[in-house]
N, C-alpha and C. Protein backbone atom coordinates (compact mmCIF):
# COMPACT_ATOMS: atom_id res chain seq x y z
N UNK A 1 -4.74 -6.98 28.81
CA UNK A 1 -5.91 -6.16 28.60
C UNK A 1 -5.68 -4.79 29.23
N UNK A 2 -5.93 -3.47 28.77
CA UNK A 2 -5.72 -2.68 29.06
C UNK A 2 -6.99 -2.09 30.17
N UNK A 3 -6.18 -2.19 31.70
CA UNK A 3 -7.14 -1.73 32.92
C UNK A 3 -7.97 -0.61 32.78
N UNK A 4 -8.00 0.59 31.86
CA UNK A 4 -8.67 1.49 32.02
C UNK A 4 -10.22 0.77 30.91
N UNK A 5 -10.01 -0.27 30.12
CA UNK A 5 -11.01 -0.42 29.54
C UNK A 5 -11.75 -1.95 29.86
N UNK A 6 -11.13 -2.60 30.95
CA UNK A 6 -11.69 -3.86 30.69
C UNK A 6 -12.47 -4.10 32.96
N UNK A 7 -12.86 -5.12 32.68
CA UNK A 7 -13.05 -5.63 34.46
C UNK A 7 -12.27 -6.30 34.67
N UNK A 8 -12.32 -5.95 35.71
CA UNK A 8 -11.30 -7.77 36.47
C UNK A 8 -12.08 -9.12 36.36
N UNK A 9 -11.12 -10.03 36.50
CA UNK A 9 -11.87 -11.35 36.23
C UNK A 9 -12.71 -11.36 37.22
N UNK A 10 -14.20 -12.13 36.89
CA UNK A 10 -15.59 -12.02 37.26
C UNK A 10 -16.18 -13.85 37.24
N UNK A 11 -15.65 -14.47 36.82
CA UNK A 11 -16.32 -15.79 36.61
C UNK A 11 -16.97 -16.54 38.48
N UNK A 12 -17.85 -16.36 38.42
CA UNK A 12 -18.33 -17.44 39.38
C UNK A 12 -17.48 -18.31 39.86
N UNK A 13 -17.31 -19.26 39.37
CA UNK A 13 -16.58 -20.41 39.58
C UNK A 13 -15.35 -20.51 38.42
N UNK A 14 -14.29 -19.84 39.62
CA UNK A 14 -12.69 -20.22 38.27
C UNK A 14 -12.88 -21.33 37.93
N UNK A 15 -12.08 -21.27 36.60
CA UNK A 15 -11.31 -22.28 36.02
C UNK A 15 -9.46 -22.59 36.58
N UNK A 16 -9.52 -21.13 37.17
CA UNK A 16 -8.38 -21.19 37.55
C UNK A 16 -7.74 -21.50 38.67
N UNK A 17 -7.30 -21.96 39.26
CA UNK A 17 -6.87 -22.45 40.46
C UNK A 17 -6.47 -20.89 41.11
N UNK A 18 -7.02 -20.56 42.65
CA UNK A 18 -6.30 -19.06 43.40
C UNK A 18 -6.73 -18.50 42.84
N UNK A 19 -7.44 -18.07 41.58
CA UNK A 19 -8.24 -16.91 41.45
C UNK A 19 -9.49 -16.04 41.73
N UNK A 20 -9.35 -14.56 42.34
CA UNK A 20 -10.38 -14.37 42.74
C UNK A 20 -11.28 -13.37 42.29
N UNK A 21 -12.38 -13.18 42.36
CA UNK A 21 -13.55 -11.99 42.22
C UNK A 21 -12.69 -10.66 42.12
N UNK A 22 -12.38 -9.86 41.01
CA UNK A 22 -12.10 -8.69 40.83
C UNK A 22 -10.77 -8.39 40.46
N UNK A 23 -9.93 -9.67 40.69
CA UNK A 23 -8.69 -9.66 39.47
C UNK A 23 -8.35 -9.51 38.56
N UNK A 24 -7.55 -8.72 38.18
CA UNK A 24 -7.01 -8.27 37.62
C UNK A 24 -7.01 -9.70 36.44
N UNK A 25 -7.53 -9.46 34.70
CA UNK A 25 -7.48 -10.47 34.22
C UNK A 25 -5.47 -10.77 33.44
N UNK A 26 -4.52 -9.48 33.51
CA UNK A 26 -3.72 -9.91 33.45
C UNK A 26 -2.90 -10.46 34.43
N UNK A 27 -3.10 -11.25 35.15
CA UNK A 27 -2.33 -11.08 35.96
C UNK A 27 -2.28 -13.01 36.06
N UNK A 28 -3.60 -13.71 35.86
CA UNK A 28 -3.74 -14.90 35.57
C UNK A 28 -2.71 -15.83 34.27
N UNK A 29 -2.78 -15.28 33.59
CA UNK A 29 -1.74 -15.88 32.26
C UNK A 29 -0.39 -15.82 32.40
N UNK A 30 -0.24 -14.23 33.23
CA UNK A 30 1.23 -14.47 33.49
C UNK A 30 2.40 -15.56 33.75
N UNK A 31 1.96 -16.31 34.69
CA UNK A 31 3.24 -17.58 35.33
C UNK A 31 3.23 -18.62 33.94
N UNK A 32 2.33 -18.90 33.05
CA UNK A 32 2.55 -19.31 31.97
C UNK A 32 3.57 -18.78 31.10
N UNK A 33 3.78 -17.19 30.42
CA UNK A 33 4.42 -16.37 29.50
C UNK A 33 5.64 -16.44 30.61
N UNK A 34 5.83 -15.94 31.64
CA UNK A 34 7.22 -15.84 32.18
C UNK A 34 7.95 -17.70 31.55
N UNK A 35 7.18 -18.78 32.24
CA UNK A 35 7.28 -20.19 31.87
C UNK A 35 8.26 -20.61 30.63
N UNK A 36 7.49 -19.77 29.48
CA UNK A 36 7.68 -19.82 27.98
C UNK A 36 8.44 -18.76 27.80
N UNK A 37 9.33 -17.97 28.30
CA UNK A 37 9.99 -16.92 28.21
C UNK A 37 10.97 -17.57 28.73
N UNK A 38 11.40 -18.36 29.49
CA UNK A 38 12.25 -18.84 30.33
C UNK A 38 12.59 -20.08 29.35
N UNK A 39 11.80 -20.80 29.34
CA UNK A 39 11.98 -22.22 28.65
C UNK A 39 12.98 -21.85 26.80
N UNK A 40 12.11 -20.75 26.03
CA UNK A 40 12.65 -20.63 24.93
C UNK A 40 14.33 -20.16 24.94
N UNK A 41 14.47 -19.43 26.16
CA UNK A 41 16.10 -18.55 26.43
C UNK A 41 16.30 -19.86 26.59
N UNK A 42 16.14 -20.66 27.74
CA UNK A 42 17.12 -21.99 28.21
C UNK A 42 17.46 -22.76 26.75
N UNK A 43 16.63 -22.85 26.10
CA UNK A 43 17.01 -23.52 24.62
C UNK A 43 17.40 -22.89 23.60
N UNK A 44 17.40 -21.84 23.66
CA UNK A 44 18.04 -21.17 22.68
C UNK A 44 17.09 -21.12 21.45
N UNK A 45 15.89 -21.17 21.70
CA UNK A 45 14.83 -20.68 20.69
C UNK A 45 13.93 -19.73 20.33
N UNK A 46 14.15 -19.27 19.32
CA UNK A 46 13.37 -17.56 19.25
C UNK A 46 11.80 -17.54 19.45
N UNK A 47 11.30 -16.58 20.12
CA UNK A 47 9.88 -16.53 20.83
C UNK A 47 9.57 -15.47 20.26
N UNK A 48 8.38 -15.39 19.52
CA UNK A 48 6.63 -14.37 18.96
C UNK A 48 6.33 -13.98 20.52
N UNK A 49 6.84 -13.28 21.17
CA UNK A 49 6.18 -12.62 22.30
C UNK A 49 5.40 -11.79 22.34
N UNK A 50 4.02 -12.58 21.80
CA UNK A 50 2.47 -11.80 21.76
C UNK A 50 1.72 -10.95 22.72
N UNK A 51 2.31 -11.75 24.09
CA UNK A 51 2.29 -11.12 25.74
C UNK A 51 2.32 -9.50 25.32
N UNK A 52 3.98 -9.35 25.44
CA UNK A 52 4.57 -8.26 25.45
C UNK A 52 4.37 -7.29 23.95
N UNK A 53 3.91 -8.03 22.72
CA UNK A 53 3.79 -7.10 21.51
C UNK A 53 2.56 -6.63 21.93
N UNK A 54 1.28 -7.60 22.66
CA UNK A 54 0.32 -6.57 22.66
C UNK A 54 0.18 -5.43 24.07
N UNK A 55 0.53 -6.06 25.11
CA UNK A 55 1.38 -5.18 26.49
C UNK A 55 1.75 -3.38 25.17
N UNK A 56 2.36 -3.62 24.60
CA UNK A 56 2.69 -2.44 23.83
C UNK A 56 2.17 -1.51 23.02
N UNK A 57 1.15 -2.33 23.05
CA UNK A 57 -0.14 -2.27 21.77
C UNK A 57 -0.52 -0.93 22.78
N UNK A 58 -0.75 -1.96 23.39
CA UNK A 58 -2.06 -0.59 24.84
C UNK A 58 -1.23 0.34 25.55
N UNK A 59 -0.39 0.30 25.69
CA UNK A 59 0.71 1.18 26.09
C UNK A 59 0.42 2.40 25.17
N UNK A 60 0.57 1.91 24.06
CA UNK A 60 0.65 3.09 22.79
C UNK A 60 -0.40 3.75 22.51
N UNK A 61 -1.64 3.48 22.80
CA UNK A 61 -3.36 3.51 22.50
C UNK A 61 -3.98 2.71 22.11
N UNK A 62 -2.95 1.15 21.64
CA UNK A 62 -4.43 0.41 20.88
C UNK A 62 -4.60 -0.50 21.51
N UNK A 63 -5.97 -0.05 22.54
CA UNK A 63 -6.36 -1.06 23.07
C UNK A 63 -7.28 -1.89 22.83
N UNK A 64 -8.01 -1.62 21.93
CA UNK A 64 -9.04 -2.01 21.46
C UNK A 64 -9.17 -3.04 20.78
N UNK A 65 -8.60 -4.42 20.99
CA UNK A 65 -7.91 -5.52 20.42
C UNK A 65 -8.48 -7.39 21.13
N UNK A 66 -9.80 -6.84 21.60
CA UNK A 66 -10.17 -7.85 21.97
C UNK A 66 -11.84 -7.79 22.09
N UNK A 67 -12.03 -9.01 22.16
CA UNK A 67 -13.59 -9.58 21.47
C UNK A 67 -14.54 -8.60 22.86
N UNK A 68 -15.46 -8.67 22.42
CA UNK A 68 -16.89 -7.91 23.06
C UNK A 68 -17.72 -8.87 24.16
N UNK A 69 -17.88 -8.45 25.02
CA UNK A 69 -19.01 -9.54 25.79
C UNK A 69 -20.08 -9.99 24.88
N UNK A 70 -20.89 -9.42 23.99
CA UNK A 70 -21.68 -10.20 23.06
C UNK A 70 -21.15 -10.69 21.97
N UNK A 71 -19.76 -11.04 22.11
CA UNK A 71 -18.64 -11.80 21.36
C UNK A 71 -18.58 -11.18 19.58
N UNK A 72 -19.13 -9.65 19.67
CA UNK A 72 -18.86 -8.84 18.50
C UNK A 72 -17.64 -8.60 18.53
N UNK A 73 -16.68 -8.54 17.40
CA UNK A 73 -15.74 -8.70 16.76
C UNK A 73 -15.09 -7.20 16.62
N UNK A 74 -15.91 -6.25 16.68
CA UNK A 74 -15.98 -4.56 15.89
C UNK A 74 -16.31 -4.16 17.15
N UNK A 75 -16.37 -2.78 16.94
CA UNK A 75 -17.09 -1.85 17.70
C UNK A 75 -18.48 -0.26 17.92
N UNK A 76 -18.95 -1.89 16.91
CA UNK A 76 -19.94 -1.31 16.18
C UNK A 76 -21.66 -0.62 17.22
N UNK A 77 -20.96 -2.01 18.74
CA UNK A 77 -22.00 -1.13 19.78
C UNK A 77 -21.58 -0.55 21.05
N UNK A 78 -19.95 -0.39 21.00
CA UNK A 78 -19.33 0.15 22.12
C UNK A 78 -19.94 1.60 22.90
N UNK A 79 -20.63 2.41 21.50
CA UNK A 79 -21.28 3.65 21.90
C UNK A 79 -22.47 3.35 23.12
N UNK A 80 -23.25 2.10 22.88
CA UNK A 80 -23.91 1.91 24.14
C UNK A 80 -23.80 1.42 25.20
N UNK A 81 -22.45 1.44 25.39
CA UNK A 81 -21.67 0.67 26.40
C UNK A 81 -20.39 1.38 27.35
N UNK A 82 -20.88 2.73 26.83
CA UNK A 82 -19.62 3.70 27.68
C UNK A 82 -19.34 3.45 29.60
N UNK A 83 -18.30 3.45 29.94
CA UNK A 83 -18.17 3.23 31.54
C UNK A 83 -18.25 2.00 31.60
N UNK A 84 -18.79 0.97 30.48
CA UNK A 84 -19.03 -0.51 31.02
C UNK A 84 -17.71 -1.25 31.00
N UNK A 85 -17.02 -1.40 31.81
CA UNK A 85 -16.13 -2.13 31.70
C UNK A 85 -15.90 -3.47 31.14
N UNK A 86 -17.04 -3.96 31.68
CA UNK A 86 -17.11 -5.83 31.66
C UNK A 86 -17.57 -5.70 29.89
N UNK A 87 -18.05 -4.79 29.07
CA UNK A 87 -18.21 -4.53 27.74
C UNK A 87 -17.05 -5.15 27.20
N UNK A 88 -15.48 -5.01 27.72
CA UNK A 88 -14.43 -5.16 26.95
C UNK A 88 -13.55 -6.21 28.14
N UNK A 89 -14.12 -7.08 28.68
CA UNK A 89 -13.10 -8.15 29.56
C UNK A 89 -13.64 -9.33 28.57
N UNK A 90 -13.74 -9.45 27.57
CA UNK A 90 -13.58 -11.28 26.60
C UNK A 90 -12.17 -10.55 26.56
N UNK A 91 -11.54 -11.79 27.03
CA UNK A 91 -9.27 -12.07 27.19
C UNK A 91 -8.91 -11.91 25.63
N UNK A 92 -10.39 -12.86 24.56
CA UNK A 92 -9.90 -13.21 23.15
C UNK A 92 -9.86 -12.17 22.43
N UNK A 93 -9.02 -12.65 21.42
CA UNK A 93 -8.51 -11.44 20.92
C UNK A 93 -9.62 -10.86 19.08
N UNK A 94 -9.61 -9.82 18.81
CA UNK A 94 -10.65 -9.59 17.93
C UNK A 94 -9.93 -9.24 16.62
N UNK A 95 -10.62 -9.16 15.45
CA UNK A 95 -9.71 -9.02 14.07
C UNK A 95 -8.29 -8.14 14.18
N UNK A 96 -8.76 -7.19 14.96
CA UNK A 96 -7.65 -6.16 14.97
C UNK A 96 -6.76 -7.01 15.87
N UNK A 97 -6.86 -7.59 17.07
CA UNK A 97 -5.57 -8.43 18.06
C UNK A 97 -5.42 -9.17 16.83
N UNK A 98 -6.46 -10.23 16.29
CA UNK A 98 -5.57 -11.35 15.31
C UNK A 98 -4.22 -10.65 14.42
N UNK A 99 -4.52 -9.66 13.65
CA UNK A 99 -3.67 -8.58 12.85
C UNK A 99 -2.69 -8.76 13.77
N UNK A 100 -2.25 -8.32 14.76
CA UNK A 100 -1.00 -7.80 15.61
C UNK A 100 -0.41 -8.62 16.07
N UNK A 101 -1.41 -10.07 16.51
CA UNK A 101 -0.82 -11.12 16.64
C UNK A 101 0.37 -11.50 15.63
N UNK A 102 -0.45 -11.88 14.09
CA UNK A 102 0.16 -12.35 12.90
C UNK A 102 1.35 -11.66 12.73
N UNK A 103 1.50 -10.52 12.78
CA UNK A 103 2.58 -9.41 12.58
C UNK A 103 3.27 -9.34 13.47
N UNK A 104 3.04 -9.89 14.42
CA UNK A 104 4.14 -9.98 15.46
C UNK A 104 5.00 -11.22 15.34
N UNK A 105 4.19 -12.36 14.82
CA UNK A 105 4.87 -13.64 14.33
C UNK A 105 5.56 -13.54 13.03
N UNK A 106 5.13 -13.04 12.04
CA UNK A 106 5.75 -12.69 10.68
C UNK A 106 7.05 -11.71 10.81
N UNK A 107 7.01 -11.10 11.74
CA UNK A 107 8.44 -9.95 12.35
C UNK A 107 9.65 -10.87 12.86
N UNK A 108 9.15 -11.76 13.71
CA UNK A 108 9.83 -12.70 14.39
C UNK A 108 10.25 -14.09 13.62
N UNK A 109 9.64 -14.58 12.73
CA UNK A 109 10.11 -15.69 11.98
C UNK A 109 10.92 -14.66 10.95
N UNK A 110 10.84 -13.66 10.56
CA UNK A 110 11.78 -12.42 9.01
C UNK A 110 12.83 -12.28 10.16
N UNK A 111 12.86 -12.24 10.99
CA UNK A 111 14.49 -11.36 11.82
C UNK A 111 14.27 -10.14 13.03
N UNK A 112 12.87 -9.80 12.18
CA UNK A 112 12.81 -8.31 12.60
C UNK A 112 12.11 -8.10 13.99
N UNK A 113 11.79 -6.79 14.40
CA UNK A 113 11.83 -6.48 15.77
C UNK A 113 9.88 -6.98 16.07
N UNK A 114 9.33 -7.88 16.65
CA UNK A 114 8.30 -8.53 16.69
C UNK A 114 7.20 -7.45 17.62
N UNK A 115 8.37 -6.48 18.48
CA UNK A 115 7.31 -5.98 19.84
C UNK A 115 6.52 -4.50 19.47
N UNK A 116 7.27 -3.80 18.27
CA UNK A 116 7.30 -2.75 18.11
C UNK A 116 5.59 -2.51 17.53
N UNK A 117 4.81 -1.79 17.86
CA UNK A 117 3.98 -1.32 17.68
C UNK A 117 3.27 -0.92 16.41
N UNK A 118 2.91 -1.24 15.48
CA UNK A 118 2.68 -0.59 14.05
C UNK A 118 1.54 0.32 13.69
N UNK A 119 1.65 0.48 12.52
CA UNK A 119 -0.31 1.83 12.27
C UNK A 119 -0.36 0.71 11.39
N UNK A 120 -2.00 0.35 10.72
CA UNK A 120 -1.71 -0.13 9.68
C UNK A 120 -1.37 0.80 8.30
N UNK A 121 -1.53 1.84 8.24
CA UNK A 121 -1.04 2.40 7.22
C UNK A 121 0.06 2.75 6.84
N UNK A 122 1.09 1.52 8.06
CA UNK A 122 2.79 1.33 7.72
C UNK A 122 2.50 0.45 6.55
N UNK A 123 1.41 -0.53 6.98
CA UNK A 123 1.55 -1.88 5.87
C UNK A 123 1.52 -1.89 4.47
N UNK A 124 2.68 -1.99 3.98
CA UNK A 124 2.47 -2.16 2.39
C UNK A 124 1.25 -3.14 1.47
């Protein structure tokens, strides 16, 4: 999730084991993706590294790739929600993440480079 637009994790009572009030929400998933980054090299099996395609996403500007606290999909009420951070901390991902997801898997099962960033008006 890109820090300039989201909160740190906020839940009352983790789900997560060691997690605390104002963390950073990437920072929780991590020891999993390193896990599965590790495990696929040891076997010699090619990995959709969604982590790192969307890590790139927001790097580039598009951060805007995940669901709404009133679990809207769009950003159709972000205008009344400027400075709100916790507006954009749902982790899940929204039509536009699903898109980048898929295309990052469809890159990676074709050959091709899975991390690289796209417009959609590359898409044929």
């Amino acid at each position: 999730m890109d820090p300039d637009h989201s909160a740190g994790y906020r839940r009352i009572l983790s789900m997560v084991k060691g997690r605390r009030q104002g963390e950073s929400r990437n920072q929780y998933p991590r020891p999993h993706y390193e896990e599965t980054r590790r495990l696929a090299k040891a076997r010699g099996f090619g990995l959709a590294d969604i982590c790192e395609r969307i890590k790139a996403e927001t790097e580039a500007g598009n951060w805007d790739l995940r669901v709404r606290r009133d679990d809207k999909l769009d950003a159709s009420r972000d205008a009344e929600h400027v400075g709100d951070t916790g507006w954009f901390g749902n982790i899940h991902p929204d039509l536009r993440g699903l898109d980048v997801m898929a295309d990052t898997l469809a890159k990676t099962l074709l050959g091709g480079d899975g991390l690289r960033p796209y417009r959609r008006e590359e898409r044929r």
